[in-house]
N, C-alpha and C. Protein backbone atom coordinates (compact mmCIF):
# COMPACT_ATOMS: atom_id res chain seq x y z
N UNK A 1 23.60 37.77 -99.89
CA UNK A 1 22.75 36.78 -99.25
C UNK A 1 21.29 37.21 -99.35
N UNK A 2 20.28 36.51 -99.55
CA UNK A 2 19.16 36.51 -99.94
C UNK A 2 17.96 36.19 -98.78
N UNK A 3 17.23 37.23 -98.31
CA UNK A 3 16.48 36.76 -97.03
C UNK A 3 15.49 36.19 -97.35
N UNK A 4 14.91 35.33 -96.11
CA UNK A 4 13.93 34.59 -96.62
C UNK A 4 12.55 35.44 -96.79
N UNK A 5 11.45 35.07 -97.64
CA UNK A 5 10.42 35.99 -97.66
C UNK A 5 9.38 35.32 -97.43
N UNK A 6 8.50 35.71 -95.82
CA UNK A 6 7.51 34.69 -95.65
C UNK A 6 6.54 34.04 -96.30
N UNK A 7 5.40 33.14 -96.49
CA UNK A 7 4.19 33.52 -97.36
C UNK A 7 3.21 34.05 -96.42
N UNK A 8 2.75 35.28 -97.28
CA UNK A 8 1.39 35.72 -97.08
C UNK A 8 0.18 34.54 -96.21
N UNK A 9 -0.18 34.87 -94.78
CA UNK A 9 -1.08 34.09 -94.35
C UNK A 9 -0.91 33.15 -93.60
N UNK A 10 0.74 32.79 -93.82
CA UNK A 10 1.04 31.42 -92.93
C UNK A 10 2.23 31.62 -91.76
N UNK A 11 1.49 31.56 -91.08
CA UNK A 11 2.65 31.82 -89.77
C UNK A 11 1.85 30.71 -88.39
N UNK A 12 2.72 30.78 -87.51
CA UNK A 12 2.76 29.54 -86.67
C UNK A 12 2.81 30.50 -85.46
N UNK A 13 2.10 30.37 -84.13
CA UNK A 13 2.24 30.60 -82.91
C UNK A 13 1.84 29.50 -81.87
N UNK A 14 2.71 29.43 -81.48
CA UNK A 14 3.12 28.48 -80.14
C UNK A 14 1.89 28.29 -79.09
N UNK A 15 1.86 30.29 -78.74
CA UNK A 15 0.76 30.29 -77.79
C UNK A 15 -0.77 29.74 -77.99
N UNK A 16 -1.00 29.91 -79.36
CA UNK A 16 -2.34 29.53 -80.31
C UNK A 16 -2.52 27.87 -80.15
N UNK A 17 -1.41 27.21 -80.34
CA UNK A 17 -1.28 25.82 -80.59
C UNK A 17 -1.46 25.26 -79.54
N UNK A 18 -0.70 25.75 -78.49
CA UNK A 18 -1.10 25.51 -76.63
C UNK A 18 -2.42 25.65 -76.25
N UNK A 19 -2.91 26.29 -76.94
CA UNK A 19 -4.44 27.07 -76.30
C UNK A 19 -4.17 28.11 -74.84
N UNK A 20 -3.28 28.61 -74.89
CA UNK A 20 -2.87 29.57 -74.02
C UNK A 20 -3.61 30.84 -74.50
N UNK A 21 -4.16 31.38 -75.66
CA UNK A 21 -4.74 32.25 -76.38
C UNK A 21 -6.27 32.28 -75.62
N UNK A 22 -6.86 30.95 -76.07
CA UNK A 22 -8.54 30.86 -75.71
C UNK A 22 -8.03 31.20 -74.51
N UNK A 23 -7.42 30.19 -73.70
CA UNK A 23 -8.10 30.11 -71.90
C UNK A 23 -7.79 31.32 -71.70
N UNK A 24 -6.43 32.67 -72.37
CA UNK A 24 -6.73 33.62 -71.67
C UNK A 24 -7.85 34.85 -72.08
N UNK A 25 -8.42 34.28 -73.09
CA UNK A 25 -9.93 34.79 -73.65
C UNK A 25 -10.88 35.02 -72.79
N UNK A 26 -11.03 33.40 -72.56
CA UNK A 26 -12.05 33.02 -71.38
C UNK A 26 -12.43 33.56 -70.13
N UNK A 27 -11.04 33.74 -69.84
CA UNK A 27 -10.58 34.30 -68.28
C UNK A 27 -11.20 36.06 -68.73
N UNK A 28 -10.59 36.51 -69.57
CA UNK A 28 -10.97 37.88 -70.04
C UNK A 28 -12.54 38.14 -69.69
N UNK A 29 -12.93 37.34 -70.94
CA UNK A 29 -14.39 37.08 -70.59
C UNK A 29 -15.49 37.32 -70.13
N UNK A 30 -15.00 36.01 -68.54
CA UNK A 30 -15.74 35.99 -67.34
C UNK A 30 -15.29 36.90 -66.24
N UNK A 31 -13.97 37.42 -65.94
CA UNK A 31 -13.87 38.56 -65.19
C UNK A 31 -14.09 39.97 -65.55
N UNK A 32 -14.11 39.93 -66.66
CA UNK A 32 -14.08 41.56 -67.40
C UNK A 32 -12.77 42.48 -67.38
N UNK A 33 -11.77 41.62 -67.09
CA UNK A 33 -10.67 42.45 -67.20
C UNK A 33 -9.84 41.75 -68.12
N UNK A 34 -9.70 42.97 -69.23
CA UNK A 34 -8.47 42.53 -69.76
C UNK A 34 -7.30 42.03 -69.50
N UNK A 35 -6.51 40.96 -70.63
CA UNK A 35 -5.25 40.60 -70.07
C UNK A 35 -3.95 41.02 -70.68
N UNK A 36 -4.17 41.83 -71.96
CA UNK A 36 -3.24 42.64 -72.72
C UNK A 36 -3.25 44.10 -71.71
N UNK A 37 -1.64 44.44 -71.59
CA UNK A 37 -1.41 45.47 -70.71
C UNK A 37 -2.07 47.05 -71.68
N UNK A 38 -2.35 47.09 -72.41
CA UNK A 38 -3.23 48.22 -73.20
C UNK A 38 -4.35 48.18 -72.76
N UNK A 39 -5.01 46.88 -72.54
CA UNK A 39 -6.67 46.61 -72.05
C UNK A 39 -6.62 47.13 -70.65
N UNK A 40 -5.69 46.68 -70.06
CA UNK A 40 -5.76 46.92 -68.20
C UNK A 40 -5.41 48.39 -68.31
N UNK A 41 -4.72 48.83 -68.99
CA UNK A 41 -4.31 50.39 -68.81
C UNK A 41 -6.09 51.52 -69.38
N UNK A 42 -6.12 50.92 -70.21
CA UNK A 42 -7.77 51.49 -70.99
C UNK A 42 -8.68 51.11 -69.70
N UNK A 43 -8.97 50.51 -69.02
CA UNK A 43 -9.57 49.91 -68.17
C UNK A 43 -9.56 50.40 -66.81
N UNK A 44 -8.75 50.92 -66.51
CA UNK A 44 -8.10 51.19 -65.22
C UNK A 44 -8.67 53.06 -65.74
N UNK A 45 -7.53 53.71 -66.60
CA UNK A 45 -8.52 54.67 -67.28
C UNK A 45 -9.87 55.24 -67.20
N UNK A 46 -10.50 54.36 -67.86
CA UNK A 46 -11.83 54.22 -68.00
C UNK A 46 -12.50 54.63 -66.40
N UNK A 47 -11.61 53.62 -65.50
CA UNK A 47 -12.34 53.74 -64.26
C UNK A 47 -12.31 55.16 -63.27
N UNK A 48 -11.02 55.54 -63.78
CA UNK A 48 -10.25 56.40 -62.94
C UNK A 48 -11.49 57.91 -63.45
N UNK A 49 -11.81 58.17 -64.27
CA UNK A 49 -12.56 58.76 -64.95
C UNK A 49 -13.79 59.00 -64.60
N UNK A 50 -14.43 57.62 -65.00
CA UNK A 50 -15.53 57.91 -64.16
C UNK A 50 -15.97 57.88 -62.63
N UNK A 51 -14.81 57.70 -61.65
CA UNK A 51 -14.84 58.48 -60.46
C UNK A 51 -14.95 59.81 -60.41
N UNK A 52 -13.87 60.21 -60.95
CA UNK A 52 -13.46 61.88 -60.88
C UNK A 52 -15.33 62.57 -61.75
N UNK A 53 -15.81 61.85 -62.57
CA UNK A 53 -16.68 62.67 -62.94
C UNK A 53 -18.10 62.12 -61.30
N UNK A 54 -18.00 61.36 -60.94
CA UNK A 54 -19.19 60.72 -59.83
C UNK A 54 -19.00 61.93 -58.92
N UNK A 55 -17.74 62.81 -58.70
CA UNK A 55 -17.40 63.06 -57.68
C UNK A 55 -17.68 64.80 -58.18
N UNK A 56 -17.56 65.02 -59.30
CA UNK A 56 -18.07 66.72 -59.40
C UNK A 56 -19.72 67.08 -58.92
């Protein structure tokens, strides 16, 4: 059996087509917090950090 082989460039997302993508851009944005759990973790990070250095 022979799998299918995508083309290069063309793929379809749901969330993109909804505009679920922008508005959660937007939201990103204007609050400054990321909404990908890597961003909130880098972020949170970031913060945790520069306490501990405010505080030496």
């Amino acid at each position: 059996m022979k799998k299918s082989i995508p083309v290069p460039g063309l793929s379809f997302s749901w969330k993109r087509a909804l505009g679920i993508t922008k508005l959660k851009q937007k939201i990103s944005r204007a609050t400054g917090i990321p909404m990908s759990k890597a961003g909130v973790e880098r972020k949170i990070g970031s913060t945790i950090i520069k306490i501990i250095q405010k505080h030496k």
